[in-house]
N, C-alpha and C. Protein backbone atom coordinates (compact mmCIF):
# COMPACT_ATOMS: atom_id res chain seq x y z
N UNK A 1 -7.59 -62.76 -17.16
CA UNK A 1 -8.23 -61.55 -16.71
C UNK A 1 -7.62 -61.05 -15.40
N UNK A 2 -7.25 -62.08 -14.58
CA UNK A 2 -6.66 -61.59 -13.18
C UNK A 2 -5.22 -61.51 -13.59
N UNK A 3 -4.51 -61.59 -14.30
CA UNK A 3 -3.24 -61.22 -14.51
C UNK A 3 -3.31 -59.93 -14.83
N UNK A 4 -4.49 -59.35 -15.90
CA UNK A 4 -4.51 -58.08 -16.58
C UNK A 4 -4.81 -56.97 -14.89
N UNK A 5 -5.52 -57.63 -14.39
CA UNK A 5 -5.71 -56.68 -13.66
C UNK A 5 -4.77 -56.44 -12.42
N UNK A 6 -4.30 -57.13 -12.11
CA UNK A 6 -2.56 -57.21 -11.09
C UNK A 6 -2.16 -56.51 -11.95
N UNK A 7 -1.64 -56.36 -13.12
CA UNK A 7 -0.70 -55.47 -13.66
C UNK A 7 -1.43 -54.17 -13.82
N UNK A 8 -2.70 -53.48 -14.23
CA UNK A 8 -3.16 -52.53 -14.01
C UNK A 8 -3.00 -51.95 -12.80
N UNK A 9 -3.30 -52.88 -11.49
CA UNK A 9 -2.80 -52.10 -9.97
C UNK A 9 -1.62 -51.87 -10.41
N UNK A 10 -0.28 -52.73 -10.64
CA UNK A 10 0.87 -52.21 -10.36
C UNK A 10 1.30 -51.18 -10.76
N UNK A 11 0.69 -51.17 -12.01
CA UNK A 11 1.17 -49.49 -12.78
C UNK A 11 0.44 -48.39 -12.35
N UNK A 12 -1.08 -48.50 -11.77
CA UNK A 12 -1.58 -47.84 -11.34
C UNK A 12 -0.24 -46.77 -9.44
N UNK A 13 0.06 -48.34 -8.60
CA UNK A 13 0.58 -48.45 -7.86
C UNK A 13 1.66 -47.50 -7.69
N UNK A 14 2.70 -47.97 -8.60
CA UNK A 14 4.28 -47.43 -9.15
C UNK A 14 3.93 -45.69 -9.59
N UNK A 15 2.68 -45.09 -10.42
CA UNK A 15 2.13 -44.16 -10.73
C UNK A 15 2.14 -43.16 -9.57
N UNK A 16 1.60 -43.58 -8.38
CA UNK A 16 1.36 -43.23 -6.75
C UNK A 16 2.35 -42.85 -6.64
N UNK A 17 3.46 -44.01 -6.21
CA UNK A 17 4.69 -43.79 -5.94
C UNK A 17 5.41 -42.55 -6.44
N UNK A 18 5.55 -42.73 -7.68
CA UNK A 18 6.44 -41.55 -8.34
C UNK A 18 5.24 -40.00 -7.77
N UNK A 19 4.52 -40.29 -8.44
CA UNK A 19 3.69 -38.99 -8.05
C UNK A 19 3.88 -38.40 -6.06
N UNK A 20 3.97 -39.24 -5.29
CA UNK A 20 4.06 -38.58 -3.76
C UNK A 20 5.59 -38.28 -3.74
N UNK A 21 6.84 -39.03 -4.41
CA UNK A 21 7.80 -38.93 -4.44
C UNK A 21 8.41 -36.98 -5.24
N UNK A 22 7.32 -37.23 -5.95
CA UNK A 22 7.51 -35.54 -6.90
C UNK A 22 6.96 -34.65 -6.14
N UNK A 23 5.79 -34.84 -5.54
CA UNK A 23 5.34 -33.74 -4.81
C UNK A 23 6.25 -33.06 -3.53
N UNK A 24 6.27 -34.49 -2.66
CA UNK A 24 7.57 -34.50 -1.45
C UNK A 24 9.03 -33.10 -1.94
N UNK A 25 9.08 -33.73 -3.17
CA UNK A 25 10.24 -33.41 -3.42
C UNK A 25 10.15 -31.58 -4.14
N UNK A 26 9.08 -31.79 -4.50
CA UNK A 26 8.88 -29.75 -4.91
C UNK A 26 8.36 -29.53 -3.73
N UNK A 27 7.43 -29.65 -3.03
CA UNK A 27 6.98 -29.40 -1.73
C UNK A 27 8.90 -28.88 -0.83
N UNK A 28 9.62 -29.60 -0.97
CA UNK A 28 10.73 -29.76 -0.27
C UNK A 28 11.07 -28.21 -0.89
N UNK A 29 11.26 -27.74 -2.12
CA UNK A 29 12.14 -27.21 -3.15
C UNK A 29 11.31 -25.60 -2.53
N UNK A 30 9.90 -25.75 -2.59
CA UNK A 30 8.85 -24.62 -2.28
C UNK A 30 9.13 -23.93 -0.78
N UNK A 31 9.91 -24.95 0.01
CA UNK A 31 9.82 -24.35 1.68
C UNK A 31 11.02 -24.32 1.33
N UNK A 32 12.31 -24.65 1.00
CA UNK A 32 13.34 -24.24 0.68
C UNK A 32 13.25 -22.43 0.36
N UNK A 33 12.92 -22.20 -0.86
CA UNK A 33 13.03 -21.29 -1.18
C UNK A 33 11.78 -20.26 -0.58
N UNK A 34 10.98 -20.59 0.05
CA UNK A 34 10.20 -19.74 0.39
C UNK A 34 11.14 -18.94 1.94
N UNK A 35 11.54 -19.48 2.70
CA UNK A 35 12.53 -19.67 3.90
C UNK A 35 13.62 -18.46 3.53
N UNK A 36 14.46 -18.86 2.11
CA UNK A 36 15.26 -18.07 1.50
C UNK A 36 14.93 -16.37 1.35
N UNK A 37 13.24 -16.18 1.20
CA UNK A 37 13.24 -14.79 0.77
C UNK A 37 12.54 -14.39 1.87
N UNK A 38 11.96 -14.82 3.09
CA UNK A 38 11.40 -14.28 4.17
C UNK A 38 12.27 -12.85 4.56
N UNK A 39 11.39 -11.79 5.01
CA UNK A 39 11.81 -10.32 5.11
C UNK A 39 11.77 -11.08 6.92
N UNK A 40 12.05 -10.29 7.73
CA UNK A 40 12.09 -9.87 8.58
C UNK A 40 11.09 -8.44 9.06
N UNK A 41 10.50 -8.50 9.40
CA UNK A 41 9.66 -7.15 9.35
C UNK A 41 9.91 -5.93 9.66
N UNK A 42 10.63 -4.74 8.96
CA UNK A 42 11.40 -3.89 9.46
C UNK A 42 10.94 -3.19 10.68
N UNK A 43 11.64 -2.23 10.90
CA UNK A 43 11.84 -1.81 12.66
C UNK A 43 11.60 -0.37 12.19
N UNK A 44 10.45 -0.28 12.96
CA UNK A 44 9.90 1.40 12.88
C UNK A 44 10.15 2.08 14.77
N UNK A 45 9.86 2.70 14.16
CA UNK A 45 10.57 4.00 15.78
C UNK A 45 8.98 4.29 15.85
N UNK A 46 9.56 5.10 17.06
CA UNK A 46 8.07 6.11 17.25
C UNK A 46 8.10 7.50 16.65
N UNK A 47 9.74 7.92 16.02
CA UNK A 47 9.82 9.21 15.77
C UNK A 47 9.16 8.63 13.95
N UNK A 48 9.47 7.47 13.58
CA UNK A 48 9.54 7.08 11.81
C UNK A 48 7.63 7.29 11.85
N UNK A 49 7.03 6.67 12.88
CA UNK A 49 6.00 6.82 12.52
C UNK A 49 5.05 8.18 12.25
N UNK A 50 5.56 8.75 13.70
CA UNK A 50 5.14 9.87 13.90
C UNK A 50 4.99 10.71 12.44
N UNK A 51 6.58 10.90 12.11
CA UNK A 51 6.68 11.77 10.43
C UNK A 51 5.97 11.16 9.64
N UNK A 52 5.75 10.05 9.46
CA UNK A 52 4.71 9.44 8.58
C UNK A 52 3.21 9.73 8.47
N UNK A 53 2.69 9.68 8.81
CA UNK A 53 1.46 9.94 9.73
C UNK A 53 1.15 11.77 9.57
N UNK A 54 2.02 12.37 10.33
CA UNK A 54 2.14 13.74 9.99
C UNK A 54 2.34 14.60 8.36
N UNK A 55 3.43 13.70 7.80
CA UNK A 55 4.22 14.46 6.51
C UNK A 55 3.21 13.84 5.21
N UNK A 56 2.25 12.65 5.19
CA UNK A 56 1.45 11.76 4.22
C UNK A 56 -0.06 12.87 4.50
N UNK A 57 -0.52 13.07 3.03
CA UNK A 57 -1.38 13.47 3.17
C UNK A 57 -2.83 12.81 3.54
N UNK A 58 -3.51 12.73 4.29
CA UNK A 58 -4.71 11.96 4.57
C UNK A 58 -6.03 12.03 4.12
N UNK A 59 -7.10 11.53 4.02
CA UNK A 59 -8.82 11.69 3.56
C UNK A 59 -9.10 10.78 4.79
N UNK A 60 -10.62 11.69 5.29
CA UNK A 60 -11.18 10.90 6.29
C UNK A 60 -12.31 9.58 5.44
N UNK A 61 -13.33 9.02 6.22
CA UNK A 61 -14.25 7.78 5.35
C UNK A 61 -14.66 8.79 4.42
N UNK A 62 -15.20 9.78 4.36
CA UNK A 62 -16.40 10.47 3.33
C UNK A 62 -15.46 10.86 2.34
N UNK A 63 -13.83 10.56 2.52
CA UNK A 63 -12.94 11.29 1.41
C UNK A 63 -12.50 12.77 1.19
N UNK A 64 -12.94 13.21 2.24
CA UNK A 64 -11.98 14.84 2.87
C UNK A 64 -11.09 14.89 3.61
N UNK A 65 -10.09 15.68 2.69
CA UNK A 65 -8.76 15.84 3.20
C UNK A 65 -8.56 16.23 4.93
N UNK A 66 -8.00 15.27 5.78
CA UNK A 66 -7.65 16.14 6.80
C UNK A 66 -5.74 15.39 7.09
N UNK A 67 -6.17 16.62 8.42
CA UNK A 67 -4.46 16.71 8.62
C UNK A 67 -4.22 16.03 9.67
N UNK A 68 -3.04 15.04 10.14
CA UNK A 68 -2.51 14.82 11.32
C UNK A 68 -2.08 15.16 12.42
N UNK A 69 -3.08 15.79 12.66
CA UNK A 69 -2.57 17.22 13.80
C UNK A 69 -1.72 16.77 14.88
N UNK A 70 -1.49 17.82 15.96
CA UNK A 70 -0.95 17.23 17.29
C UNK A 70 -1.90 16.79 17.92
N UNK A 71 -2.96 15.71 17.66
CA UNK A 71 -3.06 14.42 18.49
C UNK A 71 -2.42 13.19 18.77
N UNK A 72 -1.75 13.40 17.48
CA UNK A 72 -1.01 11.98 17.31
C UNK A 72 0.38 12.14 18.30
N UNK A 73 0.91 13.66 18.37
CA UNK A 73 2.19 13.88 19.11
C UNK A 73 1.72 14.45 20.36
N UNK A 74 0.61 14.46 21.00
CA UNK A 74 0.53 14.29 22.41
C UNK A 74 0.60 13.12 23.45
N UNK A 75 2.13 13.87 24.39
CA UNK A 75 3.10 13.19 24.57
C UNK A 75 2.06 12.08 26.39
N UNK A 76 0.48 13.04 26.50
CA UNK A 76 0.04 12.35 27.56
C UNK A 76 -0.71 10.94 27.12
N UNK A 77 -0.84 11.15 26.01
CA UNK A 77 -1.50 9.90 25.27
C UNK A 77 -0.68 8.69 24.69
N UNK A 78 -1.44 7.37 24.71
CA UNK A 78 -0.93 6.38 23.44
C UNK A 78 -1.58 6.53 22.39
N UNK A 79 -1.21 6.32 21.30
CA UNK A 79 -2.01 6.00 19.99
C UNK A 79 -1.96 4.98 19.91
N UNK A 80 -3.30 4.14 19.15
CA UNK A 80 -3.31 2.90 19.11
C UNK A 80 -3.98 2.94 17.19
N UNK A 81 -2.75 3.11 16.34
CA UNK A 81 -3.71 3.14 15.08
C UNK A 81 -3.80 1.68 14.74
N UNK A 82 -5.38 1.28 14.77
CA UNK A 82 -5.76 0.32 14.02
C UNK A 82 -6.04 -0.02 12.69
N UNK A 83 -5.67 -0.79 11.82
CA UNK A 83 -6.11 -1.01 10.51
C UNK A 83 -7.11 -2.13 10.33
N UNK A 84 -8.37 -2.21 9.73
CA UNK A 84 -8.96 -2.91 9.57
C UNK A 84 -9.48 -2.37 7.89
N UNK A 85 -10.93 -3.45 7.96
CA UNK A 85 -11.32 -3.18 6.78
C UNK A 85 -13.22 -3.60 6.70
N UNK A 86 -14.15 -3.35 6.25
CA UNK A 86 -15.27 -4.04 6.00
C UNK A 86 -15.23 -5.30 5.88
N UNK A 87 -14.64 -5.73 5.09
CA UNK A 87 -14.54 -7.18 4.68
C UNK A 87 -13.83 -7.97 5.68
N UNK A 88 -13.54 -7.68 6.52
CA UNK A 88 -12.93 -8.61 7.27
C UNK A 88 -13.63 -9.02 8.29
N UNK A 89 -13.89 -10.42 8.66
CA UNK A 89 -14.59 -10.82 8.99
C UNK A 89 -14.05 -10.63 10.82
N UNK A 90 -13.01 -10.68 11.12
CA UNK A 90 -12.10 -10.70 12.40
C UNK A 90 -12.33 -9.22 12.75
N UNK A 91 -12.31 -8.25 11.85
CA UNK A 91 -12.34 -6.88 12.11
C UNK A 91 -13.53 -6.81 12.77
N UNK A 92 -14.34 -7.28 11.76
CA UNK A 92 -16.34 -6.77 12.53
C UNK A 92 -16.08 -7.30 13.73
N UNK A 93 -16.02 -8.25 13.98
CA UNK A 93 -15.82 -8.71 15.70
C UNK A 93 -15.52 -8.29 16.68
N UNK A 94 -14.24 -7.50 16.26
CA UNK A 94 -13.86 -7.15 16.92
C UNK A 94 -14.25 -5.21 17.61
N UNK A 95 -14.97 -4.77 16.82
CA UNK A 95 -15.23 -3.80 16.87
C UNK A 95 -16.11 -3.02 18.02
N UNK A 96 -17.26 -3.74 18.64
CA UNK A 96 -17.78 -3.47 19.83
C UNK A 96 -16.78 -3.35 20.48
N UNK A 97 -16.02 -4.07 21.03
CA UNK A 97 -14.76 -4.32 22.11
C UNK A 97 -14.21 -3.00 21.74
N UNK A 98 -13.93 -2.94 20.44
CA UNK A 98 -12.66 -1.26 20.19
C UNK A 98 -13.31 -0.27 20.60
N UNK A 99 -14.61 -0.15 20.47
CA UNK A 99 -15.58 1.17 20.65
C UNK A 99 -15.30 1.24 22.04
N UNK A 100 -15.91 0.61 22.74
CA UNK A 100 -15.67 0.42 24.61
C UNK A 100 -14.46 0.54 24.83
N UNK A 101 -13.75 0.30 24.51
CA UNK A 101 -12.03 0.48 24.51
C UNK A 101 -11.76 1.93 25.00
N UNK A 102 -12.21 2.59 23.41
CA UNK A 102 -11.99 3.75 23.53
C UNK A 102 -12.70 4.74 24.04
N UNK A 103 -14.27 4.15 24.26
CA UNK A 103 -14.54 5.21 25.50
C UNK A 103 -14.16 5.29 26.78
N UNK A 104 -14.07 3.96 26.70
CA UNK A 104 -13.13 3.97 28.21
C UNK A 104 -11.78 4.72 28.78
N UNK A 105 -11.40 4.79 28.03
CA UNK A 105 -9.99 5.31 27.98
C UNK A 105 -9.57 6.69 27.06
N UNK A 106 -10.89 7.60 27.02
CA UNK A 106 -10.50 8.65 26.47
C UNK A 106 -9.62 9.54 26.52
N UNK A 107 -9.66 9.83 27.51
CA UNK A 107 -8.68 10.65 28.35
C UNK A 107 -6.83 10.44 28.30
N UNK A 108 -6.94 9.12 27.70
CA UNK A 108 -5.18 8.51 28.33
C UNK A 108 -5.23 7.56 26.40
N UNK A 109 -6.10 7.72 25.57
CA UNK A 109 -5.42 6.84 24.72
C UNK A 109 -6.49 7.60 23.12
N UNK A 110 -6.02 7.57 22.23
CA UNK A 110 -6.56 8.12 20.75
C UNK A 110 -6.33 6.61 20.05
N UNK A 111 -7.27 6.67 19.74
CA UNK A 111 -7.36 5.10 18.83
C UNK A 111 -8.09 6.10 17.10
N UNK A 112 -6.80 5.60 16.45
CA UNK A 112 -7.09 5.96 14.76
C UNK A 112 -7.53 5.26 14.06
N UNK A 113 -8.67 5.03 13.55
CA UNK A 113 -8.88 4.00 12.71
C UNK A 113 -8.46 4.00 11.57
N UNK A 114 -7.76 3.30 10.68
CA UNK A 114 -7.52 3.28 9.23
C UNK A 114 -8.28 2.08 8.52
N UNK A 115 -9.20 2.43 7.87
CA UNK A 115 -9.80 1.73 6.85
C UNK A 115 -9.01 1.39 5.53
N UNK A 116 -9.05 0.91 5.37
CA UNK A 116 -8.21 0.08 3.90
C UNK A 116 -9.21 -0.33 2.70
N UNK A 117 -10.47 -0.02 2.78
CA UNK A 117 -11.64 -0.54 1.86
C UNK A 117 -11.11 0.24 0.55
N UNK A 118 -11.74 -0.14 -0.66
CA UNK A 118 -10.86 0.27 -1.52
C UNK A 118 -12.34 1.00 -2.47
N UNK A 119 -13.41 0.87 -1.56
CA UNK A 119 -14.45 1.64 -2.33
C UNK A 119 -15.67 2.70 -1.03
N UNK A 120 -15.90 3.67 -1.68
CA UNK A 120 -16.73 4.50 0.12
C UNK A 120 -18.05 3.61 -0.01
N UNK A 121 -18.61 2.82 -1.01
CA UNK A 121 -20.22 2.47 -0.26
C UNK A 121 -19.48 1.66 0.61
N UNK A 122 -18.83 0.42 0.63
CA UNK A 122 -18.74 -0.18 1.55
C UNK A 122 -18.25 0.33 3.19
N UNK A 123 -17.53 1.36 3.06
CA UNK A 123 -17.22 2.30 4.42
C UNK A 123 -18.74 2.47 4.53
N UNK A 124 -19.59 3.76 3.94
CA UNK A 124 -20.25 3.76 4.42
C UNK A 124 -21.94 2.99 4.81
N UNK A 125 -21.68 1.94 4.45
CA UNK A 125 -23.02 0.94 4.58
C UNK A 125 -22.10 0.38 6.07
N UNK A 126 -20.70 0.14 5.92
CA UNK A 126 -20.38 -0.57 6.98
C UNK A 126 -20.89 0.74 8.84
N UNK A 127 -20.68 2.12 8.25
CA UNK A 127 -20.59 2.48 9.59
C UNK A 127 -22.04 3.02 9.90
N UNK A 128 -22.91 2.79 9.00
CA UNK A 128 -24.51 2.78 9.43
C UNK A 128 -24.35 1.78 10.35
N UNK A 129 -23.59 1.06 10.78
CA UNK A 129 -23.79 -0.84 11.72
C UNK A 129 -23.49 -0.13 12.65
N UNK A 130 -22.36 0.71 12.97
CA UNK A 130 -21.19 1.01 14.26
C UNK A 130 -21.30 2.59 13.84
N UNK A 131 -22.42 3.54 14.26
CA UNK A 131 -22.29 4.93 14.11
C UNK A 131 -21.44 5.83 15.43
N UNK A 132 -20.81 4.16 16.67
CA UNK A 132 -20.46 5.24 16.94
C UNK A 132 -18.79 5.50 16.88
N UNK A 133 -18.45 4.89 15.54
CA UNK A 133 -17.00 4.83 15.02
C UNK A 133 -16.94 6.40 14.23
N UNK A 134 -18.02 7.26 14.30
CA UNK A 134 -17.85 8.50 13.64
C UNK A 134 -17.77 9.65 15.19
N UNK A 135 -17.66 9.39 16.10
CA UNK A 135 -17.38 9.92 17.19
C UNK A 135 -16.32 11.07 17.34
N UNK A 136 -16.00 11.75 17.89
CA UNK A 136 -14.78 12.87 17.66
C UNK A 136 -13.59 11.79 18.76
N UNK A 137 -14.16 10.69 19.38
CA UNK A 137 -12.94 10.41 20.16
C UNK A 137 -12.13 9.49 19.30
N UNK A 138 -12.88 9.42 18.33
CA UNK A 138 -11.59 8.50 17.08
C UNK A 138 -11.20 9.53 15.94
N UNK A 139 -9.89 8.91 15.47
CA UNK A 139 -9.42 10.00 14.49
C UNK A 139 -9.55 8.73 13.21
N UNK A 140 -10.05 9.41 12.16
CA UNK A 140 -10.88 8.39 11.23
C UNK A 140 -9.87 8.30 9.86
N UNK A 141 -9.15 7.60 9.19
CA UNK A 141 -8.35 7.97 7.59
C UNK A 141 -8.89 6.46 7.27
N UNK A 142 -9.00 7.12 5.99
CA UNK A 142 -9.35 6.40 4.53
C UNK A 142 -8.24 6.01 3.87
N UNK A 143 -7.32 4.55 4.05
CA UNK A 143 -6.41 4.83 3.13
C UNK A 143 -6.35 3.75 2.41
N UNK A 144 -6.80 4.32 1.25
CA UNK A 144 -7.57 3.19 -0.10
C UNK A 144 -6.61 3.45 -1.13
N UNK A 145 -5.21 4.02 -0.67
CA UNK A 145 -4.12 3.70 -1.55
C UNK A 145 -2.91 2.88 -0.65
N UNK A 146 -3.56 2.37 0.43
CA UNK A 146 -2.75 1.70 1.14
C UNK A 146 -1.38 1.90 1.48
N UNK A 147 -1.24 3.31 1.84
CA UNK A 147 -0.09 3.91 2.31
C UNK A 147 0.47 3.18 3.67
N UNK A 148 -0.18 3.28 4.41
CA UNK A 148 0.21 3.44 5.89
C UNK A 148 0.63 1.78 6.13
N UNK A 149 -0.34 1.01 5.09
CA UNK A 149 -0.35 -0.84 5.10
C UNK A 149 0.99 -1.09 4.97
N UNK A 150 1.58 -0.22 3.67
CA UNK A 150 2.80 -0.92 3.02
C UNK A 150 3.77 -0.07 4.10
N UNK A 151 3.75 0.96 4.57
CA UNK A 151 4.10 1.20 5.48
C UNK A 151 4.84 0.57 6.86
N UNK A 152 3.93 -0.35 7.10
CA UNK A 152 4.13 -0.87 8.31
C UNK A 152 4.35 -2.51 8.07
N UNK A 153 4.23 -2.81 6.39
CA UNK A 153 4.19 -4.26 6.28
C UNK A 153 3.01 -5.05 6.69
N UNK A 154 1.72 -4.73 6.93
CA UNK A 154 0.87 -4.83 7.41
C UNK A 154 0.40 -6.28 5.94
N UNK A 155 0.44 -7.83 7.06
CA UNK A 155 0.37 -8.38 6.31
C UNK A 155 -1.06 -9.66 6.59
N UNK A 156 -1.56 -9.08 7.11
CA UNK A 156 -3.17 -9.27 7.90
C UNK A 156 -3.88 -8.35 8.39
N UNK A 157 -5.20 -8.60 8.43
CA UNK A 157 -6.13 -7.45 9.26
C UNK A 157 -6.64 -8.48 10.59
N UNK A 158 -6.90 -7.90 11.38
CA UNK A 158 -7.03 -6.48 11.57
C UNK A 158 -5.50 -6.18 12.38
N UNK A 159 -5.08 -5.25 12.04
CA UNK A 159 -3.39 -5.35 12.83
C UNK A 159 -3.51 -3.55 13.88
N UNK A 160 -3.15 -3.68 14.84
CA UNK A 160 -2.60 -2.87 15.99
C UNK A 160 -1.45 -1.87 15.97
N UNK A 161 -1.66 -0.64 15.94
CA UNK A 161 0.12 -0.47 16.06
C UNK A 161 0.16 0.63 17.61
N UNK A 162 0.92 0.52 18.19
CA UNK A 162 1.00 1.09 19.20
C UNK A 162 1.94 2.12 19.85
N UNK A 163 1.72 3.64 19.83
CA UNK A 163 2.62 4.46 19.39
C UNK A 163 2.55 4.68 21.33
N UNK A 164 3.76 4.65 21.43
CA UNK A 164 3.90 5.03 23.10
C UNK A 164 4.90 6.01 23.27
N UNK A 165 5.25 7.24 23.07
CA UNK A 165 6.31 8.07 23.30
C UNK A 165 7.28 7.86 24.69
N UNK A 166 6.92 6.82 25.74
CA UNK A 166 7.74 6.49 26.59
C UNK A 166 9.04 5.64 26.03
N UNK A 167 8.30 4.67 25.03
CA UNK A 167 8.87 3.80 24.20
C UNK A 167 9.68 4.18 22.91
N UNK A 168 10.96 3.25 22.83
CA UNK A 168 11.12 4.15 21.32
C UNK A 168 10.98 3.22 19.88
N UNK A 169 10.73 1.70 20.15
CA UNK A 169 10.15 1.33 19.42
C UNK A 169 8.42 1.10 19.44
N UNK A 170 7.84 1.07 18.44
CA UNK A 170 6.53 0.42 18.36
C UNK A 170 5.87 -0.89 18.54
N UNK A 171 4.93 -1.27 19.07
CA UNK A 171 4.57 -2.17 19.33
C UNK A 171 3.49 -2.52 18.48
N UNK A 172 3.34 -3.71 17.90
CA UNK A 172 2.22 -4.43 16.80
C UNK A 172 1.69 -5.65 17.17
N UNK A 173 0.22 -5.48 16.94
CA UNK A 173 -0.37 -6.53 17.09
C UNK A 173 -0.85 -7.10 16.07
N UNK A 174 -0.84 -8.19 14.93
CA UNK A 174 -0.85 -8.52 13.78
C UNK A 174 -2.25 -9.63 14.40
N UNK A 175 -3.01 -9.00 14.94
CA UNK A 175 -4.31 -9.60 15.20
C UNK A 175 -5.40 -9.34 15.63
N UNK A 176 -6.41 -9.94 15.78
CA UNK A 176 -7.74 -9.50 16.62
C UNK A 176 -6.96 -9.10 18.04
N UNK A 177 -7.55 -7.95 18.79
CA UNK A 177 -7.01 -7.67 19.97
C UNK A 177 -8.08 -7.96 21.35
N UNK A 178 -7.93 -8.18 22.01
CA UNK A 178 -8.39 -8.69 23.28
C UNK A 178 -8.43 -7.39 24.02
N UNK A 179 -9.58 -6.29 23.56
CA UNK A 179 -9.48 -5.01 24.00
C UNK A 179 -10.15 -4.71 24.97
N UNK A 180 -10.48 -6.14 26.01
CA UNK A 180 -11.12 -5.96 27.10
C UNK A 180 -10.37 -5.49 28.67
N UNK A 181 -9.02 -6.67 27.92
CA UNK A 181 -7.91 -6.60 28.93
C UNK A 181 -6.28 -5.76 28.07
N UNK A 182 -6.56 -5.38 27.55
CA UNK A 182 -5.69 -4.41 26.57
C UNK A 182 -5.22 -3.40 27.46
């Protein structure tokens, strides 16, 4: 009986073996090739965005068409278009902080919100929470065909983009933002 069962460990044993040895070894094969197709995240301007933004047609949360006027190209301001979403749990968090943000800084900065929700109850159950994200000091788009996302490569929420006309590239924040000291 104790012989049967020494040999059950061993095969059990040798079983282990091969099995961590296969995994190791596709595990190896998986970061190999994952490494191989990594993009680099392309390089947007402030002029690429600008036309973007301007030339793409837009819907605000309620799903009416509006236009990108010259807020976005006033040269005394930053834009700070944010993308978030309802569902994101990092987004809600962060959102008191963005509101104060932007009252604070009316005068010197336009913060756009882009929603990415892909249905309006959830926009609007979400901004009964935060009514005062319907404010005229934010410029509000709906983009539930995820233009502006694929756009920018936008490959997390809540992500930052930061349009500075001093600057001629853009600046991104691919995170919750710290919009106290921002």
């Amino acid at each position: 009986m104790n012989a049967k069962l020494t040999g059950i460990f061993l095969v059990i044993a040798l079983l282990c073996v091969i099995a961590v040895f296969n995994f190791n070894k596709m595990t190896s094969y998986f970061a190999r090739n994952a490494e191989s197709n990594v993009e680099t995240p392309k390089e947007i301007t402030f002029a690429d965005m600008n036309s973007f933004l301007k030339d793409s047609k837009w819907v605000d949360y309620a799903g009416t068409p509006v236009a990108a006027d010259g807020r976005f190209f006033d040269s005394t301001k930053t834009v700070y278009v944010h993308l978030w979403a309802s569902w994101c749990a990092p987004c809600l968090n962060e959102i008191p902080e963005l509101i104060a943000f932007a009252k604070k800084n009316k005068d010197r900065a336009l913060v756009v919100l882009v929603s990415l929700d892909d249905a309006k109850d959830d926009l609007t159950k979400f901004l009964k929470s935060f009514p005062e994200m319907n404010e005229p000091l934010f410029f509000r788009i709906w983009d539930q065909e995820k233009k502006l996302s694929k756009f920018v490569d936008a490959d997390r929420l809540p992500m930052t983009i930061v349009l500075d006309n001093r600057e001629s590239k853009l600046r991104s924040v691919r995170s919750v933002v710290d919009w106290k000291n921002f």
